[in-house]
Protein backbone atom coordinates (compact mmCIF):
# COMPACT_ATOMS: atom_id res chain seq x y z
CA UNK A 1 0.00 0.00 0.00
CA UNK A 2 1.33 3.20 -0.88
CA UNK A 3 0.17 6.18 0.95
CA UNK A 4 0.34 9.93 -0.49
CA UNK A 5 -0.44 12.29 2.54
CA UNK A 6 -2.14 15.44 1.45
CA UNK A 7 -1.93 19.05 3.88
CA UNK A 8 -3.89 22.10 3.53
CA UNK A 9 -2.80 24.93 2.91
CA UNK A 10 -3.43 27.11 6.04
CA UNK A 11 -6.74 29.66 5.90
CA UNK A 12 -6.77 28.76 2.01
CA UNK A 13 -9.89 25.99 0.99
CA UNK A 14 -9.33 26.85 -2.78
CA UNK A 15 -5.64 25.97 -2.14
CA UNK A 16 -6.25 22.78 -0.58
CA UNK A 17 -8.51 21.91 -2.94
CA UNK A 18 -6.03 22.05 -5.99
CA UNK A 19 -3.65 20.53 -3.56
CA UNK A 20 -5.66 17.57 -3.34
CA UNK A 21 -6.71 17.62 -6.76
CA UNK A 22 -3.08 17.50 -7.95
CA UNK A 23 -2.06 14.92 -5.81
CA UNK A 24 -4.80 12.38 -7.48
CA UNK A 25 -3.42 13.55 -10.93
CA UNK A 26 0.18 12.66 -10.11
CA UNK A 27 -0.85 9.18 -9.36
CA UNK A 28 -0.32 7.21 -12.33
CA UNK A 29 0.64 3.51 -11.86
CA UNK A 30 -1.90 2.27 -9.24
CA UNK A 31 -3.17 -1.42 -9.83
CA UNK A 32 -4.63 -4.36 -8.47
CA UNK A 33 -1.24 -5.08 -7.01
CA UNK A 34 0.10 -1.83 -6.20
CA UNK A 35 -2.55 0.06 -4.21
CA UNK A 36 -2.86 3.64 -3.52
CA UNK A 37 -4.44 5.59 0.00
CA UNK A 38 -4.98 9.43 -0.29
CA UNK A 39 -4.48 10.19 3.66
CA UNK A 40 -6.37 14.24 3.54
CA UNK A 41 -5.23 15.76 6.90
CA UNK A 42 -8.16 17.90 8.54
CA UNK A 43 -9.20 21.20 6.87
CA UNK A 44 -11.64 22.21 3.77
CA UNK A 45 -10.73 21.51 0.18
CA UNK A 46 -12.67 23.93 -1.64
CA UNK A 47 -12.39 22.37 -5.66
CA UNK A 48 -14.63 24.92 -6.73
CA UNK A 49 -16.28 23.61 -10.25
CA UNK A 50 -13.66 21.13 -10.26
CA UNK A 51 -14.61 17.68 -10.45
CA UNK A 52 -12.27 15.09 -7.97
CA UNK A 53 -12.11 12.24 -9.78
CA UNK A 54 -10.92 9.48 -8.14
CA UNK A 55 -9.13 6.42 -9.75
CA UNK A 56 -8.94 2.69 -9.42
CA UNK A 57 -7.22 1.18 -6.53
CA UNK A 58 -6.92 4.23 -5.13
CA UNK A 59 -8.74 5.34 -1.49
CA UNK A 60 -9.11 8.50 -0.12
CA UNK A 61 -9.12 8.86 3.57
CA UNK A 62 -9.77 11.82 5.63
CA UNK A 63 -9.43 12.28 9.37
CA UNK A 64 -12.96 12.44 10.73
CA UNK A 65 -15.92 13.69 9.32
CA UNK A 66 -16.25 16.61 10.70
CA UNK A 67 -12.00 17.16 10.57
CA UNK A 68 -11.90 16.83 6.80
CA UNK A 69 -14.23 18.37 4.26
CA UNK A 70 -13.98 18.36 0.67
CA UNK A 71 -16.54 21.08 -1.02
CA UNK A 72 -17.21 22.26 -4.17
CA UNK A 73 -20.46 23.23 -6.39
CA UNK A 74 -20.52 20.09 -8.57
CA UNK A 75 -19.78 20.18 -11.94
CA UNK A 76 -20.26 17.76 -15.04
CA UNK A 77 -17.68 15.52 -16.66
CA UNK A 78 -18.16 14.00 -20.11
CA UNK A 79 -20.83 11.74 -19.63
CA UNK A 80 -22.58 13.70 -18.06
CA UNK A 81 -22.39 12.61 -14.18
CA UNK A 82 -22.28 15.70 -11.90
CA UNK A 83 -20.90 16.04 -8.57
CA UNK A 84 -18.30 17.18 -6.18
CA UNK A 85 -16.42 13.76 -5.89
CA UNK A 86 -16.92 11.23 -8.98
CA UNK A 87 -15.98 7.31 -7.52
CA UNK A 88 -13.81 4.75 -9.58
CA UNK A 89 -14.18 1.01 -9.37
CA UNK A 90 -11.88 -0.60 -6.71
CA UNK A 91 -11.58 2.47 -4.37
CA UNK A 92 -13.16 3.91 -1.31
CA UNK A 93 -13.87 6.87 0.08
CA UNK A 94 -13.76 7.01 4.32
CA UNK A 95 -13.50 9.24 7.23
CA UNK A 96 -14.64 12.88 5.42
CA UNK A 97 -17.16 14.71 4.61
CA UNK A 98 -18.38 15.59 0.93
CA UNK A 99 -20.45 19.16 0.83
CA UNK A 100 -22.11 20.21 -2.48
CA UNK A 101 -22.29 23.86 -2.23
CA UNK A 102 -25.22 23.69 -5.32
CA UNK A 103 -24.53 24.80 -9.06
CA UNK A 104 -26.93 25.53 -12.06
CA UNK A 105 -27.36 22.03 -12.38
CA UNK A 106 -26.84 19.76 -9.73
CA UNK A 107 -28.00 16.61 -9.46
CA UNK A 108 -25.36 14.17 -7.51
CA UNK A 109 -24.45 10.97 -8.68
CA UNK A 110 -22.46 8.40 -6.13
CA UNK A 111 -21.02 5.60 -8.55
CA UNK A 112 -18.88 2.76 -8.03
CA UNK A 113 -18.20 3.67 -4.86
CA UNK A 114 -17.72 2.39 -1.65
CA UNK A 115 -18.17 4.44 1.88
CA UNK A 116 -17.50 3.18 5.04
CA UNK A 117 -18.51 5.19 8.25
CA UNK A 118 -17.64 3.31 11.66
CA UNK A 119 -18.21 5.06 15.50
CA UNK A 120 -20.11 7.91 17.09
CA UNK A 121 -23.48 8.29 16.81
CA UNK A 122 -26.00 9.80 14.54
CA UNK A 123 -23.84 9.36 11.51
CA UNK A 124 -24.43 9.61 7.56
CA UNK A 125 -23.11 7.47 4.61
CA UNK A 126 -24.43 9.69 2.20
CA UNK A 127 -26.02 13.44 2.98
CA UNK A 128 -28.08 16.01 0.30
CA UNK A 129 -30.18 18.82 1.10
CA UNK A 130 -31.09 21.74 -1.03
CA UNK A 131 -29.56 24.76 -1.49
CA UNK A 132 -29.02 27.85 -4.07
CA UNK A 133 -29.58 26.19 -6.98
CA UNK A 134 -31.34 23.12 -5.66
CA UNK A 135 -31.48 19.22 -7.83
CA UNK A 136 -33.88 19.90 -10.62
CA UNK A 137 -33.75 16.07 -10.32
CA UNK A 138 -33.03 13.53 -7.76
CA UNK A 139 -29.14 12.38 -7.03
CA UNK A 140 -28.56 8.80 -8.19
CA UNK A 141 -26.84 6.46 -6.13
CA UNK A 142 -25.37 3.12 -8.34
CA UNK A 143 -23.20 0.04 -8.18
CA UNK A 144 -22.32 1.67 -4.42
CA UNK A 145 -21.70 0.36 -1.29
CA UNK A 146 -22.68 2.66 1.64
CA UNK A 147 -22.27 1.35 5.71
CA UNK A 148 -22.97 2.89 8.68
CA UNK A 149 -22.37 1.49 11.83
CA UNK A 150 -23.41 4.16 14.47
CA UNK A 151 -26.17 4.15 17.11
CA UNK A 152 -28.66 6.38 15.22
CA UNK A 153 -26.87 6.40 12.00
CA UNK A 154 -28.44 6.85 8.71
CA UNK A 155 -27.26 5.46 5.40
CA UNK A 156 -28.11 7.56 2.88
CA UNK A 157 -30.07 11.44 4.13
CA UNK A 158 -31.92 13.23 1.64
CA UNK A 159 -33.30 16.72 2.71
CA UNK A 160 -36.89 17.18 1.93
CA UNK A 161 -37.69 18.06 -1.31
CA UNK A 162 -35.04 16.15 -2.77
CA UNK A 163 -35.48 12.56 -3.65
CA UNK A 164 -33.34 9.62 -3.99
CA UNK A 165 -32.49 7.02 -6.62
CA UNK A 166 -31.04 3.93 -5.80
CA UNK A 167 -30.06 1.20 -8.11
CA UNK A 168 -27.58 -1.98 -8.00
CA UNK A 169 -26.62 -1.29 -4.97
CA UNK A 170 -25.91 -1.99 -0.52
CA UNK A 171 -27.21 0.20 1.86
CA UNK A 172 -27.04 -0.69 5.29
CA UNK A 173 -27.11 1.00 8.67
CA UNK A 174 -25.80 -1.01 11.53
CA UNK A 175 -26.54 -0.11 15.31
CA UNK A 176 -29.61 1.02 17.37
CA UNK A 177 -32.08 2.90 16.04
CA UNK A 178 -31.04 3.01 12.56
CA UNK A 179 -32.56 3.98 9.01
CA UNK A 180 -31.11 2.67 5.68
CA UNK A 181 -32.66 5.87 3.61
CA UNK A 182 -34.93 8.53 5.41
CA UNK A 183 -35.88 10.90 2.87
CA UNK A 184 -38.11 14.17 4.31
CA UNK A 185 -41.08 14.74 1.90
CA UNK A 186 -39.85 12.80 -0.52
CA UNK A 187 -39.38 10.00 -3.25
CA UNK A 188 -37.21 7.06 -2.57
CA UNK A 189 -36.64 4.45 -5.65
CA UNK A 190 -34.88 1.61 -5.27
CA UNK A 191 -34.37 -1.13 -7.42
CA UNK A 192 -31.96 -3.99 -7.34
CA UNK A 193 -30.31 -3.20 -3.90
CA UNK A 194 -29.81 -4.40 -0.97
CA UNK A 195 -31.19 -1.57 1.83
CA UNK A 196 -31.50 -2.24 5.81
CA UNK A 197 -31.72 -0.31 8.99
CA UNK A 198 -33.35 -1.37 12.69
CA UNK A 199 -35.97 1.33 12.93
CA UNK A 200 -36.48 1.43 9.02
CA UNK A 201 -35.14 0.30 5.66
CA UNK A 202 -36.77 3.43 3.87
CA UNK A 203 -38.38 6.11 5.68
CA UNK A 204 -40.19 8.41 2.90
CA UNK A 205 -42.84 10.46 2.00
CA UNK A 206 -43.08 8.02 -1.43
CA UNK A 207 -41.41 4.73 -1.47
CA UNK A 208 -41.18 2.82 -4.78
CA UNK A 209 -39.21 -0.35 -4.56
CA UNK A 210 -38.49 -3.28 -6.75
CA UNK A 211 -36.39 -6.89 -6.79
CA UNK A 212 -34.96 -5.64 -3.31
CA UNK A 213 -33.90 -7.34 -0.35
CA UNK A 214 -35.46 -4.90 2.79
CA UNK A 215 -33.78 -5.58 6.34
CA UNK A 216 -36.18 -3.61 8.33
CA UNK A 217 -40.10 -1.95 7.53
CA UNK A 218 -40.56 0.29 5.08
CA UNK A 219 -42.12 3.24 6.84
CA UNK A 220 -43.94 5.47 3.78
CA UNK A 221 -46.85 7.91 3.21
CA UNK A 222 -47.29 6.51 0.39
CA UNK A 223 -45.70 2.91 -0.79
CA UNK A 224 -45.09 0.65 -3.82
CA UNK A 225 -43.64 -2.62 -3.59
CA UNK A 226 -42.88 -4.91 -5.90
CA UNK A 227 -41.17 -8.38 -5.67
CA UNK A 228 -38.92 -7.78 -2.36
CA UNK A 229 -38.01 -9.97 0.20
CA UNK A 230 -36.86 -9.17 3.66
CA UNK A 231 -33.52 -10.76 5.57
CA UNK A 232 -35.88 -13.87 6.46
CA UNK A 233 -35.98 -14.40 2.81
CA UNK A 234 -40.23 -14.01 3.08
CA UNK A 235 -41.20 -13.00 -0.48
CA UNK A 236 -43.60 -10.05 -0.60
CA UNK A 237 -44.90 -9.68 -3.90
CA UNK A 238 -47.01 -6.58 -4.05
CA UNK A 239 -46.69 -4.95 -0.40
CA UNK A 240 -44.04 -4.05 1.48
CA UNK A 241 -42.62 -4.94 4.90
């Protein structure tokens, strides 16, 4: 494992930001057999309209979630994903905290991503709430792997208003009193996943789920279920847990 430590620049986010951004771009031979860890020391990275993209084998690791914050006001790339920090296959991201500060256009995408968050209570996997400039259409969450293992913790936190989509991928929140996706006045979609919690797999204002395995009741205004099963492996073909 090679490790690349990254330091902010003191008083200066936008600093830090490129700092961090730079020292992702000078990493060029990572592989299955030569593995890469980011360590970010605490402070704000500010990358602006800058997308971070991360790479293969390589992790990024901050020192706490409240200690290290990387912010920016999402931007596109290519094909067309937007957000702040853009996941690569074989990496994870731990430890931090990602803030979208809004843009024009900013629906968030996690992809191919893995996020581990371990201790303390009342923590989140995965956090969006409106802002200037707010999702003209719900963040997409795919081929992820989110955990939470904190008394009160919540996987994935959507603001109300906001709206999630879930597809291909595990959601859990480990510990008492948990919720896999709670989701204020809003609609949760999930298809393909895997999504449980103690208190609640989904807690939403509109829950529309399909081919799912639920570890925990679905606690909706208004819910669609179709084909799920819970961790008991009982088949529920047109209601939910």
């Amino acid at each position: 494992m090679q490790t690349v430590h990254v330091h902010p620049v003191s008083g200066d986010g936008i600093a830090s930001g490129t700092r961090l951004i730079n020292a992702f771009a000078g990493i060029a031979d990572a592989s299955a057999t030569k593995h890469y860890v980011v360590k970010v020391e605490p402070g704000i990275y500010d990358v602006g309209a800058t997308m971070l993209e991360m790479k293969p084998y390589v992790d990024i690791e901050g020192s706490g979630q409240e200690a290290t914050v990387i912010q920016g006001v999402g931007t596109t790339d290519t094909s067309g994903t937007i957000a702040v920090v853009k996941g690569a296959s074989s990496s994870e991201i731990r430890d931090l905290q990602v803030r979208c500060m809004g843009s024009a256009s900013p629906p968030k995408e996690i992809r191919d991503v893995k996020v581990n968050v371990t201790g303390g209570s009342s923590a989140y996997g995965f956090y969006v709430e409106p802002g200037a400039g707010s999702p003209t259409s719900p963040p997409r969450i795919t081929n992820s792997t989110i955990t939470v293992n904190s008394d009160g913790g919540i996987g994935v936190r959507i603001k109300p208003g906001v709206g999630v989509d879930v597809e291909q991928s595990q959601i859990r929140a480990v510990g008492s009193s948990t919720t896999g996706i709670l989701a204020d006045s809003s609609t949760v979609r999930v298809k393909s996943s895997e999504v449980t919690g103690t208190t609640a797999s989904v807690e939403a204002w509109i829950a529309e789920i399909g081919a799912t395995l639920l570890g925990g009741p679905v606690h909706a205004g208004f819910g669609t279920c179709a084909g799920v099963y819970d961790e008991t492996f009982t088949f529920y073909a047109s209601t939910c847990p």
